[in-house]
N, C-alpha and C. Protein backbone atom coordinates (compact mmCIF):
# COMPACT_ATOMS: atom_id res chain seq x y z
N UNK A 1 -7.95 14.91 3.09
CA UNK A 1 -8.74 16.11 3.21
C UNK A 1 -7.80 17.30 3.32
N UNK A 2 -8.16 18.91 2.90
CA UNK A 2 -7.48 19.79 2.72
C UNK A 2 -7.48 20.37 4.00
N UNK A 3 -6.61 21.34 4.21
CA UNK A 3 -6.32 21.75 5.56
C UNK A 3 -6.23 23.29 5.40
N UNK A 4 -7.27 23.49 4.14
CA UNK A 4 -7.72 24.94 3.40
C UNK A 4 -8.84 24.70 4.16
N UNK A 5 -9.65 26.13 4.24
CA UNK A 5 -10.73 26.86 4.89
C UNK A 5 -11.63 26.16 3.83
N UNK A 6 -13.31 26.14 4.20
CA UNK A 6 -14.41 25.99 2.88
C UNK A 6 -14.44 27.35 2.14
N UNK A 7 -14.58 26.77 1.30
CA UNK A 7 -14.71 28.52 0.61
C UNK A 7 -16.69 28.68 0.50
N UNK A 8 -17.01 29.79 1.10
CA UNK A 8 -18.36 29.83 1.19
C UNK A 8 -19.24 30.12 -0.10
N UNK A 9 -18.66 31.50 -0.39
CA UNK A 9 -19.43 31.36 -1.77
C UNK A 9 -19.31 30.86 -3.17
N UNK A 10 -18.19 29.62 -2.95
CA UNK A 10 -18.63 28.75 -4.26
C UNK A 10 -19.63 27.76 -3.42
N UNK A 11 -19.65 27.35 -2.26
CA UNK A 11 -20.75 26.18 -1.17
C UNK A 11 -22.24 26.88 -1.80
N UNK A 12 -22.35 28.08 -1.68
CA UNK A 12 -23.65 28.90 -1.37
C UNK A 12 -23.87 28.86 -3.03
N UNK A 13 -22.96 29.22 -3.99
CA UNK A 13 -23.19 29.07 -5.86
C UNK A 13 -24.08 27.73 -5.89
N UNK A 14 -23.09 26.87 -5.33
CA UNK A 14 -23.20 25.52 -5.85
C UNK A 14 -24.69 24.65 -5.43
N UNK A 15 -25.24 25.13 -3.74
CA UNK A 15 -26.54 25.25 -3.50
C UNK A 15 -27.90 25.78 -4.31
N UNK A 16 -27.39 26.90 -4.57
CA UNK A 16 -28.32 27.73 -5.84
C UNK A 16 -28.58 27.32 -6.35
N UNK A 17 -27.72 26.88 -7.60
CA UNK A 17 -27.61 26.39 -8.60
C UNK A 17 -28.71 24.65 -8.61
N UNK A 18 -28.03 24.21 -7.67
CA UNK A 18 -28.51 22.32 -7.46
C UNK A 18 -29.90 22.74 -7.49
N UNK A 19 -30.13 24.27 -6.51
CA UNK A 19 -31.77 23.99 -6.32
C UNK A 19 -32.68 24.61 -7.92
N UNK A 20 -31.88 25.77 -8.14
CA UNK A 20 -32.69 26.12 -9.26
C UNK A 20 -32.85 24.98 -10.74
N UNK A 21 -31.91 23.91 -10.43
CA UNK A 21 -31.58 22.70 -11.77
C UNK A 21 -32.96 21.97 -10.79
N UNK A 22 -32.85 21.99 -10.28
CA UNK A 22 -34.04 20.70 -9.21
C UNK A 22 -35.45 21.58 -9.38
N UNK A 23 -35.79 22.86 -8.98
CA UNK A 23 -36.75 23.54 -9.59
C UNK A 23 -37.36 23.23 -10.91
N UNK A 24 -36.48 23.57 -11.93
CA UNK A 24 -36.87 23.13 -13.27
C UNK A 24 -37.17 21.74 -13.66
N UNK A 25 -36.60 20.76 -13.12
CA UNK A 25 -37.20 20.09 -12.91
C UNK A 25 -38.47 18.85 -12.55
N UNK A 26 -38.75 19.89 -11.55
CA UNK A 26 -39.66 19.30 -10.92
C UNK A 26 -40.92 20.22 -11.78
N UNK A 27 -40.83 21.20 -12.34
CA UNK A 27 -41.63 22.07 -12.94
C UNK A 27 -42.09 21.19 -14.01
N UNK A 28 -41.03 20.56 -14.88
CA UNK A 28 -41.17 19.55 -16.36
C UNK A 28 -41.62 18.59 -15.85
N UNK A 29 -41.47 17.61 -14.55
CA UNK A 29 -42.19 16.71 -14.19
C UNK A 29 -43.34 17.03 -13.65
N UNK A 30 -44.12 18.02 -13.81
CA UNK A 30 -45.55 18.37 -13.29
C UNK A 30 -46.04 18.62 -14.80
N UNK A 31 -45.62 18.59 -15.66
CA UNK A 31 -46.42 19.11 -16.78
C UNK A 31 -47.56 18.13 -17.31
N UNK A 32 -46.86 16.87 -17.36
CA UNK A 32 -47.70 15.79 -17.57
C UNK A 32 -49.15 15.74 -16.66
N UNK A 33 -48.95 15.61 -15.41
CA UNK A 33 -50.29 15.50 -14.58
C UNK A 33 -50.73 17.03 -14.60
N UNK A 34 -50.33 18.02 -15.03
CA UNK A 34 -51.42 19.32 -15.01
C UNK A 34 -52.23 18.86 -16.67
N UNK A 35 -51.59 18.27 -17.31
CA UNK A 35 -52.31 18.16 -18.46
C UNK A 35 -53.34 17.27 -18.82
N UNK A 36 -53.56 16.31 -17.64
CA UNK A 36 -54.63 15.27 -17.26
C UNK A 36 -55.70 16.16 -16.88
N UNK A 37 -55.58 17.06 -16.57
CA UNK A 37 -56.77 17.75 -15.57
C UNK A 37 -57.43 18.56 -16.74
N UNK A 38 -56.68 18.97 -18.16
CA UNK A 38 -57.89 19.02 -19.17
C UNK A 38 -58.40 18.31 -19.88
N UNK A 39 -59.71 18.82 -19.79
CA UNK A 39 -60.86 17.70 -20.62
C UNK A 39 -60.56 17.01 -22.24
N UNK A 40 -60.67 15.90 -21.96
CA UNK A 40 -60.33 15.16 -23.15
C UNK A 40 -61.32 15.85 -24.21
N UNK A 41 -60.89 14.96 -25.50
CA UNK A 41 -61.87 15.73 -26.82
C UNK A 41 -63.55 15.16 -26.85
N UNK A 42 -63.52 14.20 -26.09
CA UNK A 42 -64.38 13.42 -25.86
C UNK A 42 -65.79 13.91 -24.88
N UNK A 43 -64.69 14.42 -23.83
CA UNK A 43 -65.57 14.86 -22.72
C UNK A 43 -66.02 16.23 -23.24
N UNK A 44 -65.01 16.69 -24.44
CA UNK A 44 -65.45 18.28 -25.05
C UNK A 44 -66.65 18.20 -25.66
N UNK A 45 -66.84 17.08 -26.73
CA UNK A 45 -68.15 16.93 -27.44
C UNK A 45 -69.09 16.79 -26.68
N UNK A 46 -69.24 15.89 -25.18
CA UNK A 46 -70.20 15.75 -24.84
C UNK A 46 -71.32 17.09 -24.07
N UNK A 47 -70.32 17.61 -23.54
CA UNK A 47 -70.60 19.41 -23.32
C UNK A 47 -70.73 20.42 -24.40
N UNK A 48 -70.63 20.17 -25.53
CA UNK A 48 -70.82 21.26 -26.09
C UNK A 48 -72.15 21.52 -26.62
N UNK A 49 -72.35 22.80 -27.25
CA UNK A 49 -74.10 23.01 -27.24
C UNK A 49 -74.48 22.63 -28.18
N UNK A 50 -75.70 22.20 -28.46
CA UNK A 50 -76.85 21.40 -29.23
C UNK A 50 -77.29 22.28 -29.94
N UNK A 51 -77.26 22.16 -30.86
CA UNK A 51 -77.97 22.92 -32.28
C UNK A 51 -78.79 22.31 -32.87
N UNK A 52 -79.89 23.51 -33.21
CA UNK A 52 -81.85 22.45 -33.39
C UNK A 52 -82.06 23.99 -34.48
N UNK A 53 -82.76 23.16 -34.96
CA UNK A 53 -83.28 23.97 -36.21
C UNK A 53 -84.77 24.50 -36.06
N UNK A 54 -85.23 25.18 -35.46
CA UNK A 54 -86.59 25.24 -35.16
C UNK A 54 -87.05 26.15 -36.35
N UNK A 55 -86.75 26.19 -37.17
CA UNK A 55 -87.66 26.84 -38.19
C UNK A 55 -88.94 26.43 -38.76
């Protein structure tokens, strides 16, 4: 081990950094389950409106 001081602001860069790479991250691993939560094409047809010819 060195018998140099820590140097703080490469400690405090290097924190940043880990978190903003871990941010993005975790952002791309949410994309999948936010995209479950829209309605399939399936569930689209069954909601959509009914057209009648009343003439």
């Amino acid at each position: 081990m060195s018998s140099q001081g820590v140097d703080l602001k490469k400690r405090r860069m290097l924190i940043t950094a880990t978190a903003g790479v871990g941010a993005v991250g975790a952002g791309f691993a949410l994309v999948p389950f936010i995209s479950y939560w829209q309605p399939s094409a399936r569930a689209k047809a069954l909601g959509a409106p009914e057209e009648a010819d009343i003439s």
